[in-house]
C-alpha atoms as a PDB file:
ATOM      1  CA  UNK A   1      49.026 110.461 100.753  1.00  0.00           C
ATOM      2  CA  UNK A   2      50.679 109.770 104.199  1.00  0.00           C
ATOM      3  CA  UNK A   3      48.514 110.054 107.469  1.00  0.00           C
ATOM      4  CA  UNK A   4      48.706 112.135 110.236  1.00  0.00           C
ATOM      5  CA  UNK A   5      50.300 109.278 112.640  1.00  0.00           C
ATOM      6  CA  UNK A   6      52.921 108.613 110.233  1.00  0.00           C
ATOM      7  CA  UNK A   7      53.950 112.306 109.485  1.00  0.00           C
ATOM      8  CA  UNK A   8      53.512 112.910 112.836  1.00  0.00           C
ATOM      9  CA  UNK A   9      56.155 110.162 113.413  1.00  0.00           C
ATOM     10  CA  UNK A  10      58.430 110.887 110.669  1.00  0.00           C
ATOM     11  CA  UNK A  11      58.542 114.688 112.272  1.00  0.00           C
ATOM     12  CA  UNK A  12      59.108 113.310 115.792  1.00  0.00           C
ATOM     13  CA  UNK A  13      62.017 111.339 114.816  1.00  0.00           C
ATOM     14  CA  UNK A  14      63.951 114.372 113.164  1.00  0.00           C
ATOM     15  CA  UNK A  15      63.182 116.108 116.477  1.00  0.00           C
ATOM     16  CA  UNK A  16      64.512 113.612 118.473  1.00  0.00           C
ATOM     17  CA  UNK A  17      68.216 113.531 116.571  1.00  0.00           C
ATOM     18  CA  UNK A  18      68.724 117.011 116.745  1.00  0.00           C
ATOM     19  CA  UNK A  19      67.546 117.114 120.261  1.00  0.00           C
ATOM     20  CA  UNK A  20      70.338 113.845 121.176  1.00  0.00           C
ATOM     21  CA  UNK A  21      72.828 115.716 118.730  1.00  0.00           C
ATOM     22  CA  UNK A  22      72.613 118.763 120.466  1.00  0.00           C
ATOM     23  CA  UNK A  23      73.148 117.202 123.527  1.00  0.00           C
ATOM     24  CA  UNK A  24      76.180 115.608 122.468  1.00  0.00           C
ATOM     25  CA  UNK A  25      77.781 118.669 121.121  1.00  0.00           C
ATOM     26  CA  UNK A  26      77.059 120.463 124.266  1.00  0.00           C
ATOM     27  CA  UNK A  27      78.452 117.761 126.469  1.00  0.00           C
ATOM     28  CA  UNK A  28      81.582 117.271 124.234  1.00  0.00           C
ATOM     29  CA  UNK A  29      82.561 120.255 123.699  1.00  0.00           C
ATOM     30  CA  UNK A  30      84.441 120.161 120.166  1.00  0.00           C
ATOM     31  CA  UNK A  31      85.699 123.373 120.514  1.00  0.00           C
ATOM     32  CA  UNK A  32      87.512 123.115 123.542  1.00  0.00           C
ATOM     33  CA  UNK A  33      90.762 121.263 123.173  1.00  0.00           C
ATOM     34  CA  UNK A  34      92.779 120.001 125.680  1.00  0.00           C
ATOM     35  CA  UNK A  35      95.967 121.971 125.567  1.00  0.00           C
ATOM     36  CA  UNK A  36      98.758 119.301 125.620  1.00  0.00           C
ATOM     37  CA  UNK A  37      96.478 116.523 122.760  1.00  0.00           C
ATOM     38  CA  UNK A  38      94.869 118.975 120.710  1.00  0.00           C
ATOM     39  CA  UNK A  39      94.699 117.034 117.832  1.00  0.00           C
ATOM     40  CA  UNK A  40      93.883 113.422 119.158  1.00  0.00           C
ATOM     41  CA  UNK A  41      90.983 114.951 121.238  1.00  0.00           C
ATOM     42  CA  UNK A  42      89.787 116.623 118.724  1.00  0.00           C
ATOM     43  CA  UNK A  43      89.746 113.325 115.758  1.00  0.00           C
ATOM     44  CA  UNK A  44      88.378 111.443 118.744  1.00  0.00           C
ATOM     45  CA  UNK A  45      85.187 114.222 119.780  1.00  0.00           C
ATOM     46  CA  UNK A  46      85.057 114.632 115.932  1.00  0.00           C
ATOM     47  CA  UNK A  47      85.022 110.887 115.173  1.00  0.00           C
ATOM     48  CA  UNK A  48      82.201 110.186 118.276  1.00  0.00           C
ATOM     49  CA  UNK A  49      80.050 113.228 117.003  1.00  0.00           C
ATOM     50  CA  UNK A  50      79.907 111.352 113.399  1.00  0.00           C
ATOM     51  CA  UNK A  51      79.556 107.822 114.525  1.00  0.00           C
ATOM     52  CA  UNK A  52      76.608 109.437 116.875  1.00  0.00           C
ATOM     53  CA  UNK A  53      74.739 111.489 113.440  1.00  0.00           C
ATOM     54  CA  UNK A  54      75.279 107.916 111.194  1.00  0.00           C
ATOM     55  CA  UNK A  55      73.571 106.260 114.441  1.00  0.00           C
ATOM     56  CA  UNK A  56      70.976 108.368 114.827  1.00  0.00           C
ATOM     57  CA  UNK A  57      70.255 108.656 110.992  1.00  0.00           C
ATOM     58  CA  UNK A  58      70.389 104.706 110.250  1.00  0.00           C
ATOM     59  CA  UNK A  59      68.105 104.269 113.550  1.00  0.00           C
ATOM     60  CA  UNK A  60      65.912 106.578 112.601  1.00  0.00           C
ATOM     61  CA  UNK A  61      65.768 104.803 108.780  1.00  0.00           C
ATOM     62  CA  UNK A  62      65.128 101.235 110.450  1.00  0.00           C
ATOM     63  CA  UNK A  63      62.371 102.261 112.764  1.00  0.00           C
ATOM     64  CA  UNK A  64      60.582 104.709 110.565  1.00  0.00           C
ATOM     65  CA  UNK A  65      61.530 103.550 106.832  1.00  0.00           C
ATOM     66  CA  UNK A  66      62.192  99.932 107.192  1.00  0.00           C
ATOM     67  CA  UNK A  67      59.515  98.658 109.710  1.00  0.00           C
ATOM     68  CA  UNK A  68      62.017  98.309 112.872  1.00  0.00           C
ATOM     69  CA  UNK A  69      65.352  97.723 114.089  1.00  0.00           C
ATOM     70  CA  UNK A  70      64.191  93.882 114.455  1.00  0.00           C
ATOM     71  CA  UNK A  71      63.563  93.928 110.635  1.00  0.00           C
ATOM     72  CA  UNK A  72      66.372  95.317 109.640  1.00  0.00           C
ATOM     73  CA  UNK A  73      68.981  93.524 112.216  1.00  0.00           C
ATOM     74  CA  UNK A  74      67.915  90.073 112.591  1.00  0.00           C
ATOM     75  CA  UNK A  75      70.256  87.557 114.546  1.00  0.00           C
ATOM     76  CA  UNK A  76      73.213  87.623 115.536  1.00  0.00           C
ATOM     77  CA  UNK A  77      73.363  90.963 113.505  1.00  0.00           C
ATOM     78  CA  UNK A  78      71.686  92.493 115.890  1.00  0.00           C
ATOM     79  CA  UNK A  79      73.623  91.608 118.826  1.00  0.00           C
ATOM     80  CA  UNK A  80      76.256  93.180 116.800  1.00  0.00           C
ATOM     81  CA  UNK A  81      74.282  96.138 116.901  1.00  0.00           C
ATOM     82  CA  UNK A  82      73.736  96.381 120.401  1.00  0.00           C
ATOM     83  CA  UNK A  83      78.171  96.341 120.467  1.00  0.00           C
ATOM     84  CA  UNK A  84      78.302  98.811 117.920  1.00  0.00           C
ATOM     85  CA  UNK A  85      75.515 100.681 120.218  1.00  0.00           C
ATOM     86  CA  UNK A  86      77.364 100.824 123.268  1.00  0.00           C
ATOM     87  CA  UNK A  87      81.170 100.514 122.506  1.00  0.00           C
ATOM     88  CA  UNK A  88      81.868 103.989 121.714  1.00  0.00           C
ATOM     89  CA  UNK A  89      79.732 105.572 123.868  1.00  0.00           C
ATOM     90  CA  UNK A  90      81.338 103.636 127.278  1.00  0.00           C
ATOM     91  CA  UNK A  91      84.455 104.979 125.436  1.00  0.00           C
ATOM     92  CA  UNK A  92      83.874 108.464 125.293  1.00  0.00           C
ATOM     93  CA  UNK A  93      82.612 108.574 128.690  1.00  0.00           C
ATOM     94  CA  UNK A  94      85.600 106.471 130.614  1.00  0.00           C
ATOM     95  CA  UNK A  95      88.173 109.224 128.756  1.00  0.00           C
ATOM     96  CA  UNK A  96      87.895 111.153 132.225  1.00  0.00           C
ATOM     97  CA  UNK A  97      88.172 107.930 134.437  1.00  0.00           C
ATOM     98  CA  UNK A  98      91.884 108.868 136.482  1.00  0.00           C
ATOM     99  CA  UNK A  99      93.750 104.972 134.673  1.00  0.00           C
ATOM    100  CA  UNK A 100      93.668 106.755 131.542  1.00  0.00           C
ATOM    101  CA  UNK A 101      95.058 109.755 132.324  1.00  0.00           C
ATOM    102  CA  UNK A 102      98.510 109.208 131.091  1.00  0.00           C
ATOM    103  CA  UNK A 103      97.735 107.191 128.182  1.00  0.00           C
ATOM    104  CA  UNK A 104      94.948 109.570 126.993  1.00  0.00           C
ATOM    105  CA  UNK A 105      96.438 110.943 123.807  1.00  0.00           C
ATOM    106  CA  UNK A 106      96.720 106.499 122.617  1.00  0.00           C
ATOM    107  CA  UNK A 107      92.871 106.175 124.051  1.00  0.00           C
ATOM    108  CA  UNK A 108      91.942 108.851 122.036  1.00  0.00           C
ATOM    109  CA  UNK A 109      93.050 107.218 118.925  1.00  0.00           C
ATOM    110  CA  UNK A 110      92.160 104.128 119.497  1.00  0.00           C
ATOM    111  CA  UNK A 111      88.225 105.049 119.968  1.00  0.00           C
ATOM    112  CA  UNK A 112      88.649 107.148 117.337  1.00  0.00           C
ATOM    113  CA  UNK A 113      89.326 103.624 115.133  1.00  0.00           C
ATOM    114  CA  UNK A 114      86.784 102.210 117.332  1.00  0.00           C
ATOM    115  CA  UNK A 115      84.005 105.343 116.560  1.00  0.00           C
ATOM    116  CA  UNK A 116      85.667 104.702 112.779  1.00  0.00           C
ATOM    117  CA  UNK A 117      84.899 101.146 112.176  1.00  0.00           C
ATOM    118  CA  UNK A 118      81.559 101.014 114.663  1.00  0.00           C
ATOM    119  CA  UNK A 119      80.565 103.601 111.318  1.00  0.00           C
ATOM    120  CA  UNK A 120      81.551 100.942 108.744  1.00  0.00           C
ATOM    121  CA  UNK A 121      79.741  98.155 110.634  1.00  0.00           C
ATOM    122  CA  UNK A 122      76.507  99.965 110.844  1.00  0.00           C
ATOM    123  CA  UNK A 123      76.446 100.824 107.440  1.00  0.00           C
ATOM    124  CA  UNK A 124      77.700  97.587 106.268  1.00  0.00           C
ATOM    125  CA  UNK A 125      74.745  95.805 108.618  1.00  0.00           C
ATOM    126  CA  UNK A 126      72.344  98.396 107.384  1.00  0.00           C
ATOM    127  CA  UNK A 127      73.028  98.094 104.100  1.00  0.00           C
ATOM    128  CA  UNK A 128      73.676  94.412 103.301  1.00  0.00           C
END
């Protein structure tokens, strides 16, 4: 039988997702489309909102189920990680910055490949 610290833990860390993913969801607002790219901003909120629940659920794996993210991404793998960590998330956040204005509907699908493959590449790191 488990112990208190490590339910306690395991409980904590399912908090803690919801709590970021509800976050994210109110900050991005999938429901509200911008009227002129409806369907670009909507693969790219939808993309980020997946990448961020496969993130979430694989960190949440290494530190809990594993024994640590430095277990489970040694090396240069992890410095990979740290790419795959920040990447997306600078993207979805420079979206509003004025320079992308007019190209927003290409940015939008090109972080949605980004958010796409940063997926893959956790999985495939997690996994392998």
């Amino acid at each position: 039988m488990a112990n208190f610290p490590t339910i306690l833990n395991h409980i904590l860390g399912i908090v803690f997702i919801i709590i970021v993913f509800a976050l994210a969801y109110a900050y991005l607002k999938p429901h509200q489309l911008h009227k002129h790219r409806k369907v670009s901003t909507l693969f790219l909120k939808i993309s980020y909102l997946f990448y961020l629940l496969v993130l979430l659920i694989i960190v949440y794996l290494s530190a809990l189920v594993r024994g640590g993210l430095e277990q489970v991404f040694m090396g240069i793998e992890f410095f990979a990680f740290l790419v795959v960590l920040f990447v997306p998330t600078i993207g979805i956040f420079a979206r509003k910055l004025g320079q992308f204005s007019k190209k927003r509907e290409g940015y939008n699908y090109f972080f949605t490949v980004v958010n796409i493959l940063s997926v893959a590449a956790i999985l495939v790191m997690y996994f392998i």
